[in-house]
C-alpha atoms as a PDB file:
ATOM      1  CA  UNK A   1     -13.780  -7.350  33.951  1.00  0.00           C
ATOM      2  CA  UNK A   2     -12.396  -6.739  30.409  1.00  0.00           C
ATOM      3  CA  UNK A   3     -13.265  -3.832  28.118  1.00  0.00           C
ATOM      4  CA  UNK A   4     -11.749  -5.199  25.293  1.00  0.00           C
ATOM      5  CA  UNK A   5     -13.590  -7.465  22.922  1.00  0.00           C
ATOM      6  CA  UNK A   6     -11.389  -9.854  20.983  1.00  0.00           C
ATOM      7  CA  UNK A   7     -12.623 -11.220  17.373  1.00  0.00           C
ATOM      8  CA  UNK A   8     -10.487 -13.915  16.114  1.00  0.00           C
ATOM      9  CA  UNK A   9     -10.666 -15.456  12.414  1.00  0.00           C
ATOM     10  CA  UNK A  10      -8.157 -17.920  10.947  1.00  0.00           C
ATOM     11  CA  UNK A  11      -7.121 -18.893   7.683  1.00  0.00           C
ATOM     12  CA  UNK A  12      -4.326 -20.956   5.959  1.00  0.00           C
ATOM     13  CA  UNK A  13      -3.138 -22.478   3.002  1.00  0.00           C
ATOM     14  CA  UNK A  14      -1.347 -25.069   4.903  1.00  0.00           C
ATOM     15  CA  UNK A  15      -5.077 -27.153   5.917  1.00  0.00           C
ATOM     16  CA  UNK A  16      -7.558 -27.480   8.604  1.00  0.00           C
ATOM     17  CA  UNK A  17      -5.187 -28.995  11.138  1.00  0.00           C
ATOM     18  CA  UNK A  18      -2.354 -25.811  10.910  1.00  0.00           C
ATOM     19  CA  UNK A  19      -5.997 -23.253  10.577  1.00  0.00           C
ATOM     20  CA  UNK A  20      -7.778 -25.124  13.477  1.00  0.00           C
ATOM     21  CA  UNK A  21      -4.314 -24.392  15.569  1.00  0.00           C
ATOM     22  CA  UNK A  22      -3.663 -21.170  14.487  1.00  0.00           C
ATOM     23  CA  UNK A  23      -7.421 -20.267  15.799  1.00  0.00           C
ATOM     24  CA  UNK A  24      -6.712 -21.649  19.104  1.00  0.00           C
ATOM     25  CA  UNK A  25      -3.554 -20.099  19.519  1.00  0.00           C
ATOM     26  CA  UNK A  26      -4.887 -16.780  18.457  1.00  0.00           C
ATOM     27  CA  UNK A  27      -8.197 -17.299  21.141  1.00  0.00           C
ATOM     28  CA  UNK A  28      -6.029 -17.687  23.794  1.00  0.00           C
ATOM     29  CA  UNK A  29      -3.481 -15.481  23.778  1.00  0.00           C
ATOM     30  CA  UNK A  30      -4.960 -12.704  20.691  1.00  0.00           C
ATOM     31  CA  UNK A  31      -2.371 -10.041  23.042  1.00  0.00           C
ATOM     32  CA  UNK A  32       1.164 -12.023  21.534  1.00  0.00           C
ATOM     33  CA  UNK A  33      -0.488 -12.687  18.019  1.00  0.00           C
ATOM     34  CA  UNK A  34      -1.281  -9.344  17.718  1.00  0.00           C
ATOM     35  CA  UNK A  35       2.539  -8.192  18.937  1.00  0.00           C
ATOM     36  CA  UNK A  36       3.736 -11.015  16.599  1.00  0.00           C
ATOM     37  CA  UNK A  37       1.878  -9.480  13.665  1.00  0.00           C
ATOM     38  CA  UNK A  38       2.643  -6.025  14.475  1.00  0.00           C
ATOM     39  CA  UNK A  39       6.357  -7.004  14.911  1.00  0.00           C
ATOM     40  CA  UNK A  40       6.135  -8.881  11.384  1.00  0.00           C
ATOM     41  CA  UNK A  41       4.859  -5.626   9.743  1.00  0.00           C
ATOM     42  CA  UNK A  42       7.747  -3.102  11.182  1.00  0.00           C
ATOM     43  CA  UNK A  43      10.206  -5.272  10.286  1.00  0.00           C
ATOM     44  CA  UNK A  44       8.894  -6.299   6.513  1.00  0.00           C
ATOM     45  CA  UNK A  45       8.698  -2.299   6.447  1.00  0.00           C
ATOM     46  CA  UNK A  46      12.041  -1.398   7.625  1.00  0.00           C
ATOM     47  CA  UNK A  47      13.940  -3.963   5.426  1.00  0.00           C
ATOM     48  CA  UNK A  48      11.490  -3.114   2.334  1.00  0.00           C
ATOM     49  CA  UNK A  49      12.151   0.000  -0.341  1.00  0.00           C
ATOM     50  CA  UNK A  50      10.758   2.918   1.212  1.00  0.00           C
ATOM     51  CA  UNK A  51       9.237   5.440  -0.955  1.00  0.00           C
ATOM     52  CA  UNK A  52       7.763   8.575   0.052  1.00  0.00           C
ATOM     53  CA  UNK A  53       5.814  11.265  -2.098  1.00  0.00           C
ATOM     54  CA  UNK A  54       3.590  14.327  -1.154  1.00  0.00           C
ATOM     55  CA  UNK A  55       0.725  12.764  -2.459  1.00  0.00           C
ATOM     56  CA  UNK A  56      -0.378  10.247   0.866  1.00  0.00           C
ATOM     57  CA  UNK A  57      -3.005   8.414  -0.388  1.00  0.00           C
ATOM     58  CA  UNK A  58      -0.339   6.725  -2.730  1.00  0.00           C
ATOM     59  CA  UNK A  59       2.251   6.578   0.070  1.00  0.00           C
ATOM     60  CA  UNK A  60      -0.546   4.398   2.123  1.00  0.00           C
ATOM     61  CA  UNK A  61      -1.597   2.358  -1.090  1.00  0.00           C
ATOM     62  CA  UNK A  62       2.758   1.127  -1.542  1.00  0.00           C
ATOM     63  CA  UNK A  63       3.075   0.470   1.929  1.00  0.00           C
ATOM     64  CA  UNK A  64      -0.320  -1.941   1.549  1.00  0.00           C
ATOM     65  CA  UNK A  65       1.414  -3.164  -1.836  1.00  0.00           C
ATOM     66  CA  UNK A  66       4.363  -4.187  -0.077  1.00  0.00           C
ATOM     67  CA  UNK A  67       2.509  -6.065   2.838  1.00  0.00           C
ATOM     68  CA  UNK A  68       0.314  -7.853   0.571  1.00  0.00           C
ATOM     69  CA  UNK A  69       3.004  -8.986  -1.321  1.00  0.00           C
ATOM     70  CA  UNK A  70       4.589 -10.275   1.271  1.00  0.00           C
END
C-alpha cells in the first residue's frame, strides 16, 4: 500500500492528442515527470541571471518571473 496520493492535470498548446498523451504519461509514471520537471527548473535556474537581495519576498517573486517566462 501507497501513502502517496498522486493528482495529475494536463494542459497544452500543442492539442488534445499531445494533452491526452501528456496525461497518460504523467498517470503512469507521475515519479519521472515530476524528476523531469524538477530537473527542468534547476537547470533554467542555474543558466538564468541570478539576483539576490535582502528583501526575500522579491528574491522568490524573480525566481517565479524567470520560470514563468520560460
Amino acid at each position: 500500500m501507497s501513502d502517496n496520493f498522486d493528482v495529475v492535470i494536463a494542459a497544452s498548446n500543442e492539442g488534445a492528442a499531445r494533452t491526452i498523451s501528456s496525461y497518460q504519461e504523467a498517470q503512469f509514471n507521475p515519479n519521472e515527470v515530476y524528476m523531469d520537471a524538477s530537473k527542468y527548473k534547476k537547470d533554467l535556474l542555474a543558466n538564468s541571471l541570478s539576483i539576490t537581495t535582502p528583501d526575500s519576498v522579491f528574491n522568490l517573486g524573480y525566481k517565479w518571473a524567470v520560470e514563468g517566462s520560460d
